[in-house]
Protein backbone atom coordinates (compact mmCIF):
# COMPACT_ATOMS: atom_id res chain seq x y z
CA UNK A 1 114.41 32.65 119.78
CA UNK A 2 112.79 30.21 117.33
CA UNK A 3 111.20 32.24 114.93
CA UNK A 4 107.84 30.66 113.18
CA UNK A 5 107.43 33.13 109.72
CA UNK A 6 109.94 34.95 107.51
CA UNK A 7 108.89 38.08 105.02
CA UNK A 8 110.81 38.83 102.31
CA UNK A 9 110.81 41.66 100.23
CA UNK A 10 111.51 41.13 96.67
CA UNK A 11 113.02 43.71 95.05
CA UNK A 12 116.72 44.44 96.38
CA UNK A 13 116.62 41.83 99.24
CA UNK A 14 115.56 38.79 97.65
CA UNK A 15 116.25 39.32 93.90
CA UNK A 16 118.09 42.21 91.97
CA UNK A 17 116.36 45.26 91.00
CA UNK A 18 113.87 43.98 88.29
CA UNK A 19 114.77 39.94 88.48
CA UNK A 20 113.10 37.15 88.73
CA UNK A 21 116.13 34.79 89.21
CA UNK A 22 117.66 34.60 92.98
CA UNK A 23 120.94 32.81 93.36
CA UNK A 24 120.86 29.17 93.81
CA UNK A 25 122.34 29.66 96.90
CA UNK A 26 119.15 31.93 97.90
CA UNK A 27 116.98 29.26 96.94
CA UNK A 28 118.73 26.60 98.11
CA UNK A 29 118.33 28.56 102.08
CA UNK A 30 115.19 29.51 101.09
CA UNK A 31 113.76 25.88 100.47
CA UNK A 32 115.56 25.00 103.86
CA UNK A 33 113.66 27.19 105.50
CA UNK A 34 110.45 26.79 104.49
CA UNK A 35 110.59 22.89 105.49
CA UNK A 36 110.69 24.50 109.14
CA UNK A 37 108.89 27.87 109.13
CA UNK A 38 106.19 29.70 106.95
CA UNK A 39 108.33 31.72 104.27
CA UNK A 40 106.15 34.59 102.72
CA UNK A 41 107.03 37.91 100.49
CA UNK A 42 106.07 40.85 101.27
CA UNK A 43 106.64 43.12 98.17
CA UNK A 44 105.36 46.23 96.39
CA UNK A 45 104.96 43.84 93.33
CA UNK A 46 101.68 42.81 91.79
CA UNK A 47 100.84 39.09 90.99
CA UNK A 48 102.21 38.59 87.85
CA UNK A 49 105.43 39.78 88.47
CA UNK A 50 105.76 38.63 92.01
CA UNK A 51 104.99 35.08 90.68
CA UNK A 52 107.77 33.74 88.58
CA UNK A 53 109.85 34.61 91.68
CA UNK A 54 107.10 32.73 93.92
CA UNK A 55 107.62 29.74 91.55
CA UNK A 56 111.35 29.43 91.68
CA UNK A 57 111.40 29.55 95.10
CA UNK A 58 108.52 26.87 95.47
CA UNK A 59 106.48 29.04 98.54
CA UNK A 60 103.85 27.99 100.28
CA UNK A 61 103.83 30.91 102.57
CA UNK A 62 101.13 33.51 102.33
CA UNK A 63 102.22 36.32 100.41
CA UNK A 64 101.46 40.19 100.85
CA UNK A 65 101.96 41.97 97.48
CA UNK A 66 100.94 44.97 95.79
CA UNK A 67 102.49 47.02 98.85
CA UNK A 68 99.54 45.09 101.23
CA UNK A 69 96.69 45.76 98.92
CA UNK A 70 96.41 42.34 98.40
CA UNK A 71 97.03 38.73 100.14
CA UNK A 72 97.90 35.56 98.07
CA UNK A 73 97.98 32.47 98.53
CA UNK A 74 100.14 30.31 96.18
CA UNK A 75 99.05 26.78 97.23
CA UNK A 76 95.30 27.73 95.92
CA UNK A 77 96.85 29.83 93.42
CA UNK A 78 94.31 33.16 94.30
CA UNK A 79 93.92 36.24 96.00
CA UNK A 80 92.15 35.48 99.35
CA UNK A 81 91.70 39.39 100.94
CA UNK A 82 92.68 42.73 98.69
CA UNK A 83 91.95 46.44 100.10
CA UNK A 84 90.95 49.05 97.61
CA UNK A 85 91.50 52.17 97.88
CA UNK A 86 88.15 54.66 98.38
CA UNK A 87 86.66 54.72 94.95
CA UNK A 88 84.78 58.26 95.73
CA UNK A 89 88.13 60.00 96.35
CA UNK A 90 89.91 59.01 92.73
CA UNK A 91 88.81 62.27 90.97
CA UNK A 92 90.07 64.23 93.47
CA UNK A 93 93.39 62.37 93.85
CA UNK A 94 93.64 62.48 89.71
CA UNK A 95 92.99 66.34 89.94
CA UNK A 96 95.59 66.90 92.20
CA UNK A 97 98.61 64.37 90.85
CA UNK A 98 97.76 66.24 87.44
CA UNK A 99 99.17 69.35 88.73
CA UNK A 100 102.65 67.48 89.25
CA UNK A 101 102.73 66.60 85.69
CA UNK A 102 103.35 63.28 86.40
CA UNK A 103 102.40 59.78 84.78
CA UNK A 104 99.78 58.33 86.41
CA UNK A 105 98.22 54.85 86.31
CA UNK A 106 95.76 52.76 88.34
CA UNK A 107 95.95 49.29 89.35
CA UNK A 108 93.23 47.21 88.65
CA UNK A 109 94.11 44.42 90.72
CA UNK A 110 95.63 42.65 88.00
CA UNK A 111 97.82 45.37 86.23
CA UNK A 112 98.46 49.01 85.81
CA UNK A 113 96.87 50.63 82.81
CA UNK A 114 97.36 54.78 82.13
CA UNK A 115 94.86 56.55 83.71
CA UNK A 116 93.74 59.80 82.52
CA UNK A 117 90.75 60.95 85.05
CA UNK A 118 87.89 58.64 82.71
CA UNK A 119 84.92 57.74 84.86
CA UNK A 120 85.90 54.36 86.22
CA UNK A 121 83.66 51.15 85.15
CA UNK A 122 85.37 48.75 87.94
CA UNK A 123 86.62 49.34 91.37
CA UNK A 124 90.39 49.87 91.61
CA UNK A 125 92.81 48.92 94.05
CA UNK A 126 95.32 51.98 93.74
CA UNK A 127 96.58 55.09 92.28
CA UNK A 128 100.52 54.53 90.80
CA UNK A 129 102.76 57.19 89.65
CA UNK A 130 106.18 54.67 88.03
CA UNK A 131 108.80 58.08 87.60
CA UNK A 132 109.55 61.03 89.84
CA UNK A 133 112.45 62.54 91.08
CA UNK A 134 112.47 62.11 94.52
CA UNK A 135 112.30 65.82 95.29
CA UNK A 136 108.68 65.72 93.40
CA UNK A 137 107.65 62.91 95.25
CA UNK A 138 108.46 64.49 98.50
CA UNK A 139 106.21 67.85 97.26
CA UNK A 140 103.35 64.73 96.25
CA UNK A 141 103.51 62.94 99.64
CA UNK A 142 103.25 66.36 101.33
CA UNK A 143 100.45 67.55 99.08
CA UNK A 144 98.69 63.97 100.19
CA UNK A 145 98.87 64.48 103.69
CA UNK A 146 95.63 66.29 104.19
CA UNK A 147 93.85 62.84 103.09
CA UNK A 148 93.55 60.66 106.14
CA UNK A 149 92.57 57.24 104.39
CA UNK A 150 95.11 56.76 102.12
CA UNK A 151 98.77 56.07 102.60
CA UNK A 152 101.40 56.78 99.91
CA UNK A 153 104.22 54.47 99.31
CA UNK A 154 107.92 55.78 98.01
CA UNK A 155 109.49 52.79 95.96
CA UNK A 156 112.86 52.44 94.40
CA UNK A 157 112.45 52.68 90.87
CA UNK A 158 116.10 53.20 89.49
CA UNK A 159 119.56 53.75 90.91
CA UNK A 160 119.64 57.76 89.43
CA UNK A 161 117.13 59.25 92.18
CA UNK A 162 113.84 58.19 90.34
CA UNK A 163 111.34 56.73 92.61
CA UNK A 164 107.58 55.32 91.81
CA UNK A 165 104.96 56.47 94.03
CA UNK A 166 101.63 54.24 95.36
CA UNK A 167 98.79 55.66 96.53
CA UNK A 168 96.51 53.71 98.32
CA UNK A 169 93.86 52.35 101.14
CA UNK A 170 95.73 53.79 104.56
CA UNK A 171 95.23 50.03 105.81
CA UNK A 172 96.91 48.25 102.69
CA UNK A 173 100.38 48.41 103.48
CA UNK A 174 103.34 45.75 104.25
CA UNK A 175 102.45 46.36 108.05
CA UNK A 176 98.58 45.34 107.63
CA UNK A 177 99.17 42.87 105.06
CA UNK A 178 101.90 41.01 107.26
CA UNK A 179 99.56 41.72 110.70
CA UNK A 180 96.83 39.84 108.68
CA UNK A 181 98.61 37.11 107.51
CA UNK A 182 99.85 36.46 110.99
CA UNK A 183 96.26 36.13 112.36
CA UNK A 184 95.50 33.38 109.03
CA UNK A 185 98.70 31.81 110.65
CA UNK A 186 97.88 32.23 114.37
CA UNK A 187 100.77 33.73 115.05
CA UNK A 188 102.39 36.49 116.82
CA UNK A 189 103.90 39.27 115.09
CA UNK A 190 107.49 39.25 117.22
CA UNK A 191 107.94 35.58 116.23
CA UNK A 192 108.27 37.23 112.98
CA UNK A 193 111.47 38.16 110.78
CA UNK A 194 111.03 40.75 108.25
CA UNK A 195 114.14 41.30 105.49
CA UNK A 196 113.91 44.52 103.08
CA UNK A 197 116.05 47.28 101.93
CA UNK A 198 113.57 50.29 100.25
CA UNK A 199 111.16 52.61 101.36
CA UNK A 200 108.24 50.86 101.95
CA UNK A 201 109.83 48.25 103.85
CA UNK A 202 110.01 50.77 106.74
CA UNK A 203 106.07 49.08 106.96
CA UNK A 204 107.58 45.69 106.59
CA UNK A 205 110.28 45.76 109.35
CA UNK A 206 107.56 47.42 111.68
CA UNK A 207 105.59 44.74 111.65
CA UNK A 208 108.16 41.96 112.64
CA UNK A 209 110.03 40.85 115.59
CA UNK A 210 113.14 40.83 114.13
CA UNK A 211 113.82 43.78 111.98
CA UNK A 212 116.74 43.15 109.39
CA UNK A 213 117.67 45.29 106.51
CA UNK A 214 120.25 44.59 103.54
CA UNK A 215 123.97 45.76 103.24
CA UNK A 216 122.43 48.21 100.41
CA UNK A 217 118.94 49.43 101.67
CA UNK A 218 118.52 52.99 102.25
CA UNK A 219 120.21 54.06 105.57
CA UNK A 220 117.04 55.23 107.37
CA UNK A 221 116.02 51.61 106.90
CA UNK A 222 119.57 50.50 108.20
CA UNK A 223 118.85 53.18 110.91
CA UNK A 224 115.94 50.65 112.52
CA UNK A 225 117.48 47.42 111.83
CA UNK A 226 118.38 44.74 114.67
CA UNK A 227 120.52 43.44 112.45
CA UNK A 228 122.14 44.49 108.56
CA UNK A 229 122.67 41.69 106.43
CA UNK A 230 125.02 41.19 103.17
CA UNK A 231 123.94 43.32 100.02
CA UNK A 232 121.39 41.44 98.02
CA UNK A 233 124.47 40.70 95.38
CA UNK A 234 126.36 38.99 98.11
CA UNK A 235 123.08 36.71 99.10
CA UNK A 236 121.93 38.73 102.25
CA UNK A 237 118.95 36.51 102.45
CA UNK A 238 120.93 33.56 102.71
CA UNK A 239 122.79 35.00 105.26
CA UNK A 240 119.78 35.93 107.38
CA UNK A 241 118.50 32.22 106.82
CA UNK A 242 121.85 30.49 108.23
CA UNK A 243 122.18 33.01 111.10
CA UNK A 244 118.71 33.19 112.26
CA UNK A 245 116.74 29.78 111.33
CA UNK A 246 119.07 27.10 110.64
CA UNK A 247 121.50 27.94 113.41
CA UNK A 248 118.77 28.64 115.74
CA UNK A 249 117.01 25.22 114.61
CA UNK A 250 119.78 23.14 114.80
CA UNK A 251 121.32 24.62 118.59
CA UNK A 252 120.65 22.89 121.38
């Protein structure tokens, strides 16, 4: 199979936790690639932080950050489609995270600020809670479940069983955001390789052909994988690249 689109995850498959530096060797497979197929992130980072790692690696791709909320496009250097979350529900979603006593901030499609319940001047795109055990965040998610527009997405936030919680539109997630940018590209969805290791990646793997987590993603995403590449420190993505586009380029 000659795939046509690769999405990356940042954060633990592409780069280490909190870098913005791959490994030449990354970049070096990664500029291969995209001289033969459309190579896009899709990553629970917003803009500015997504894009000094959208730099390095010299994309062209359309990119889904923010966890789907939004679509980029780094050739015109904008946002092209973003999703908001339901203004009219934010109260009640502030009342009830308050009872959690949790940090809580809101993404204004540029950053997140604190948040403490003010009346909102300006639409926002989501609801972000950076620190929680992940026992809490279970108890959160479950709380949330009664709401039927929004989805909630568990991120990796440190290696000691802290996690950062996103609360948001239920159609911005990896899965829409990649199902969208498929459409832009005209094409289909199993032609499609999709590389993460966290949480909200299961969205990201869903939504692709070929489903391929990293040697240190959390096992229930190794549990739906076609295929488990190298750890991110060992250049998984360069791995995948090699195996699944050059090789299958180059064959006869």
């Amino acid at each position: 199979m000659k795939y046509k689109a690769l999405f990356l995850d940042l954060d633990g498959t592409t780069v280490v936790l909190g870098s913005n530096s791959p490994s030449e060797r990354v970049i070096n497979r990664v500029h291969q690639a995209d001289e033969l197929i459309d190579v896009c992130l899709a990553t629970g980072r917003v803009l500015s932080t997504a894009e000094p790692v959208i730099k390095i690696l010299n994309l062209s791709g359309l990119c889904v950050i923010s966890n789907g909320i939004q679509i980029y496009d780094p050739v015109k250097k904008k946002i092209i489609e973003e999703t908001p979350i339901n203004q009219s529900l934010v109260p009640e979603l502030y009342e009830l995270l308050s009872k959690f006593k949790v940090g809580i901030r809101q993404f204004d499609g540029i950053a997140d600020v604190p948040y403490y319940g003010e009346q909102l001047t300006a639409p926002i795109q989501s609801l972000y809670i950076p620190a929680i055990s992940d026992q809490t965040a279970d108890q959160v998610i479950n709380a949330l479940n009664k709401y039927k527009n929004i989805t909630v997405h568990k991120m990796l936030a440190t290696e000691n069983g802290i996690v950062g919680l996103e609360i948001c539109h239920v159609n911005a997630s990896k899965l829409h955001g990649i199902h969208r940018v498929a459409q832009l590209l005209r094409i289909q969805t199993h032609e499609i390789i999709g590389v993460g290791d966290g949480y909200n990646d299961f969205p990201l793997l869903m939504a692709c052909g070929l489903k391929i987590a990293m040697g240190n993603a959390v096992p229930e995403l190794k549990a739906i994988a076609d295929f488990v590449a190298p750890a991110v420190d060992e250049d998984g993505v360069a791995t995948v690249i090699q195996k699944f586009i050059l090789s299958s380029v180059y064959s006869p």
